[in-house]
C-alpha atoms as a PDB file:
ATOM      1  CA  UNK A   1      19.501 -55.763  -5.532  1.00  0.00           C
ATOM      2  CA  UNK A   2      15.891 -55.107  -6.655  1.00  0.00           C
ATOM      3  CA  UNK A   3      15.680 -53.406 -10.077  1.00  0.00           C
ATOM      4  CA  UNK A   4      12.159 -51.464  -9.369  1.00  0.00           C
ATOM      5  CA  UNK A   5      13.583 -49.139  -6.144  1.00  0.00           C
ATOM      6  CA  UNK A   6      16.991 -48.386  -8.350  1.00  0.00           C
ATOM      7  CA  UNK A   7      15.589 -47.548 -11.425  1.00  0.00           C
ATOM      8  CA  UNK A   8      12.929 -45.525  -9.579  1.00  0.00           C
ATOM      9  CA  UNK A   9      14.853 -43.815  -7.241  1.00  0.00           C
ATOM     10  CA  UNK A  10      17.040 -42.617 -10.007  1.00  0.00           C
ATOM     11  CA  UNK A  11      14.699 -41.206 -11.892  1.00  0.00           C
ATOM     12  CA  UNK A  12      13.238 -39.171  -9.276  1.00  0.00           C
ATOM     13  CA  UNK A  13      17.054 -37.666  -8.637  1.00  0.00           C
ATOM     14  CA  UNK A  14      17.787 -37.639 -12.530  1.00  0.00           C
ATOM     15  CA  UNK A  15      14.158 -35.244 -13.080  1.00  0.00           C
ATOM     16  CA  UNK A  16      15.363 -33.041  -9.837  1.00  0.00           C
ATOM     17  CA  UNK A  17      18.978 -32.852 -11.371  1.00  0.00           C
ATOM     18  CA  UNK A  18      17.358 -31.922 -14.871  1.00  0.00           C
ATOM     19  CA  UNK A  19      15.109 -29.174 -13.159  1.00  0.00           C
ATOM     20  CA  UNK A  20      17.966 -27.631 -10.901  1.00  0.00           C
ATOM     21  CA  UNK A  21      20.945 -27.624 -12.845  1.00  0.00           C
ATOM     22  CA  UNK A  22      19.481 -28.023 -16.904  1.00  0.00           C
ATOM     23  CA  UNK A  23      16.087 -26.897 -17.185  1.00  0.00           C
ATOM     24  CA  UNK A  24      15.434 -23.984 -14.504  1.00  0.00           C
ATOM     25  CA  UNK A  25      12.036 -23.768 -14.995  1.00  0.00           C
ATOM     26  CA  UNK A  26      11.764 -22.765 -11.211  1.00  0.00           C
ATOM     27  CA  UNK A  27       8.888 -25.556 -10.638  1.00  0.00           C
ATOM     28  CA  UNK A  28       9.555 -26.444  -7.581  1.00  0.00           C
ATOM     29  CA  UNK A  29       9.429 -22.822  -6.281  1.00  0.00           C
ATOM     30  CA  UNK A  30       5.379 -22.857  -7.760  1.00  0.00           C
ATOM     31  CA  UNK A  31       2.812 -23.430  -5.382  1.00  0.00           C
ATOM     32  CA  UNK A  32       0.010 -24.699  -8.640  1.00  0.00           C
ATOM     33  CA  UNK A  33       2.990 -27.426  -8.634  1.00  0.00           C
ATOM     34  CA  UNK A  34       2.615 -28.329  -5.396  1.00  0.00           C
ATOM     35  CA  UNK A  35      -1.082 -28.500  -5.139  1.00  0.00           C
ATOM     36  CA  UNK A  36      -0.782 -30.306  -8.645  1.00  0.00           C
ATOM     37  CA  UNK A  37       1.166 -32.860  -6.658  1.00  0.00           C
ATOM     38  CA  UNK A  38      -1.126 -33.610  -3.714  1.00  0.00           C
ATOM     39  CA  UNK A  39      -4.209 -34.038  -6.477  1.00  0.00           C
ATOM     40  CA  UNK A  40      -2.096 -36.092  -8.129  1.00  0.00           C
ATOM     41  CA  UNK A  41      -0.849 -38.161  -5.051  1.00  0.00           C
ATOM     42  CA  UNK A  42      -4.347 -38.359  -3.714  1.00  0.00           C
ATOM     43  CA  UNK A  43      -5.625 -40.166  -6.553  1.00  0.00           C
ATOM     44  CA  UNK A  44      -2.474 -42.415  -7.139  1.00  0.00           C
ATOM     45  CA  UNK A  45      -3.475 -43.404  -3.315  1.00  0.00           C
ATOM     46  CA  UNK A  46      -7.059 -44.683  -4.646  1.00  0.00           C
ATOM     47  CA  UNK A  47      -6.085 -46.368  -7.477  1.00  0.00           C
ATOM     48  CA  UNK A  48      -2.747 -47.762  -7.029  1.00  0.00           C
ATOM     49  CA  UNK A  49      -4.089 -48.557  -3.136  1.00  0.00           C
ATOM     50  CA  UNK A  50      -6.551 -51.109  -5.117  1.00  0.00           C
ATOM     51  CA  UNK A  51      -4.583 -52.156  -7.238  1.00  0.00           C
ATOM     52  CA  UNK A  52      -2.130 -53.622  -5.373  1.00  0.00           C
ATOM     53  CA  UNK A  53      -3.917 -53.914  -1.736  1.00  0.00           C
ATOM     54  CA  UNK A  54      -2.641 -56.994  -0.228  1.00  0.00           C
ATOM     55  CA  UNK A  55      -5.516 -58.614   0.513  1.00  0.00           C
ATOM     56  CA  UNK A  56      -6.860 -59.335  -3.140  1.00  0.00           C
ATOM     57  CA  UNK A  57      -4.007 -57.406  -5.333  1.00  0.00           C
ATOM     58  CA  UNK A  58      -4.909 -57.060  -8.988  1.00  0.00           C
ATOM     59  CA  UNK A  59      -1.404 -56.131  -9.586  1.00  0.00           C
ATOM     60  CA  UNK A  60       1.234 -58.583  -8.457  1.00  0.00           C
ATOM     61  CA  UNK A  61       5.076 -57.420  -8.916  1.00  0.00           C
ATOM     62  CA  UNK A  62       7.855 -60.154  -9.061  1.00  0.00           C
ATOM     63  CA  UNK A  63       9.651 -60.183  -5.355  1.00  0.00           C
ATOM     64  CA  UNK A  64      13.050 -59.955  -6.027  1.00  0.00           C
ATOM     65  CA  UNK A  65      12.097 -56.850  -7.963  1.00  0.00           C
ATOM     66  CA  UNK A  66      10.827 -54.515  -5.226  1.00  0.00           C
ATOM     67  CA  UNK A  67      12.101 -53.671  -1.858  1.00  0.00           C
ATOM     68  CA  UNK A  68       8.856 -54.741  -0.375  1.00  0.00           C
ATOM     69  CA  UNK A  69       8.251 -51.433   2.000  1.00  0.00           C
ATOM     70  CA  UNK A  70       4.874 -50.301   1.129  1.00  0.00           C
ATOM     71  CA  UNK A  71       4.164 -47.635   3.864  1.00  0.00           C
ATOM     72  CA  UNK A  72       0.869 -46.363   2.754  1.00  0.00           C
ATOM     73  CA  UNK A  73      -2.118 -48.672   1.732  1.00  0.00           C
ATOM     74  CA  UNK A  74      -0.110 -51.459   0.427  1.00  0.00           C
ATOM     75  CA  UNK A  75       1.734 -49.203  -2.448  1.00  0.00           C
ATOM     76  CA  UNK A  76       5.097 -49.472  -2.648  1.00  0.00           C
ATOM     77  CA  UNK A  77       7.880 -47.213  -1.638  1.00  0.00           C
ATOM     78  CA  UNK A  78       9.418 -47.235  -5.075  1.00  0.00           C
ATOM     79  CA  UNK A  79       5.526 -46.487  -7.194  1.00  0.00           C
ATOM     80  CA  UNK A  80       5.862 -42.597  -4.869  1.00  0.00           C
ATOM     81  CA  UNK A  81       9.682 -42.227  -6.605  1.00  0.00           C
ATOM     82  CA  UNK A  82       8.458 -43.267 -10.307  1.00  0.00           C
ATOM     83  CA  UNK A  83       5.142 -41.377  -9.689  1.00  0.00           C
ATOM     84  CA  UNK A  84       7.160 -38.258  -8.746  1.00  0.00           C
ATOM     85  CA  UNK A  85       9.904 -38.371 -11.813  1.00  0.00           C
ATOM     86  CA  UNK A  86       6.776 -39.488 -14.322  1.00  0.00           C
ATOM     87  CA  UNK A  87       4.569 -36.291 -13.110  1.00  0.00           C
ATOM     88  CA  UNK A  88       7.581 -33.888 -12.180  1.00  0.00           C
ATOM     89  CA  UNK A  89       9.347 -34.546 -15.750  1.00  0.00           C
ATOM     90  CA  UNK A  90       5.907 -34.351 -17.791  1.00  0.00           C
ATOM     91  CA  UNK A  91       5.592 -31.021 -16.199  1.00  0.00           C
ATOM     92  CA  UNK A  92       8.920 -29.586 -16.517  1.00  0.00           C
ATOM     93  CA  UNK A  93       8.920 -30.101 -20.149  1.00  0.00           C
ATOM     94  CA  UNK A  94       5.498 -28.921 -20.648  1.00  0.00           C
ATOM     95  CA  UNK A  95       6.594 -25.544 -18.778  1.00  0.00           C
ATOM     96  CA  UNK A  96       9.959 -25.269 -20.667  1.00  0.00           C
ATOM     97  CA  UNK A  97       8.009 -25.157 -23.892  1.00  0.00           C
ATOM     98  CA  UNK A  98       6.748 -22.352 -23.061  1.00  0.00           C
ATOM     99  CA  UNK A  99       7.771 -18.908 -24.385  1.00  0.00           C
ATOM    100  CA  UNK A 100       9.575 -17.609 -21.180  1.00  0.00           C
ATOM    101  CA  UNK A 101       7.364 -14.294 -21.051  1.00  0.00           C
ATOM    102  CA  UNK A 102       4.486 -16.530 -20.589  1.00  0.00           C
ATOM    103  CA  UNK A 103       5.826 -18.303 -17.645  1.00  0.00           C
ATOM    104  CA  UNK A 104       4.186 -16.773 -14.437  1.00  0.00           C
ATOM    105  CA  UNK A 105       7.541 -16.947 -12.536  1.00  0.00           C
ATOM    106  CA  UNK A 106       9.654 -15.198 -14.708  1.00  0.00           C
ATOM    107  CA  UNK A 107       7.453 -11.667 -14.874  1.00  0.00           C
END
């Protein structure tokens, strides 16, 4: 079983599991998060897209490591699933630091 996918896909459900049942911060409710997201997803398209574009990939990962789908511009399934749980938890702790009066969602 390729490592990349599992440990990916986990850590997108572990962050959402955090958020929902731990944390509460009520992110995914916030439309900046959202729109935070697409920026975010737009870029990773650019970069990651030329980084590891079949044609002349800079990046090369091992191929019993990855499941090998790569739906949009040659990035893998599993970079989306990291990318989400790497932005989503960096967020979610930056917004439970926060004193909870100063959190736009709880006024």
């Amino acid at each position: 079983m390729p490592s990349y996918p599992v440990l990916a896909v986990a850590a997108a459900v572990l962050v959402v599991v955090l958020e929902v049942r731990v944390v509460r911060t009520g992110i995914f409710g916030d439309p900046a998060y959202w729109i935070t997201m697409v920026v975010c997803v737009g870029f990773m398209l650019v970069v990651d897209g030329w980084l590891t574009k079949l044609s002349a990939p800079i990046v090369i990962y091992r191929p019993g490591d990855v499941s090998g789908i790569r739906p949009v511009w040659d990035i893998l399934l599993e970079e989306y699933a990291y990318a989400f749980a790497l932005l989503t938890g960096v967020m979610i702790a930056w917004d439970a630091r926060r004193p909870r009066a100063a959190t736009p969602r709880n006024r």
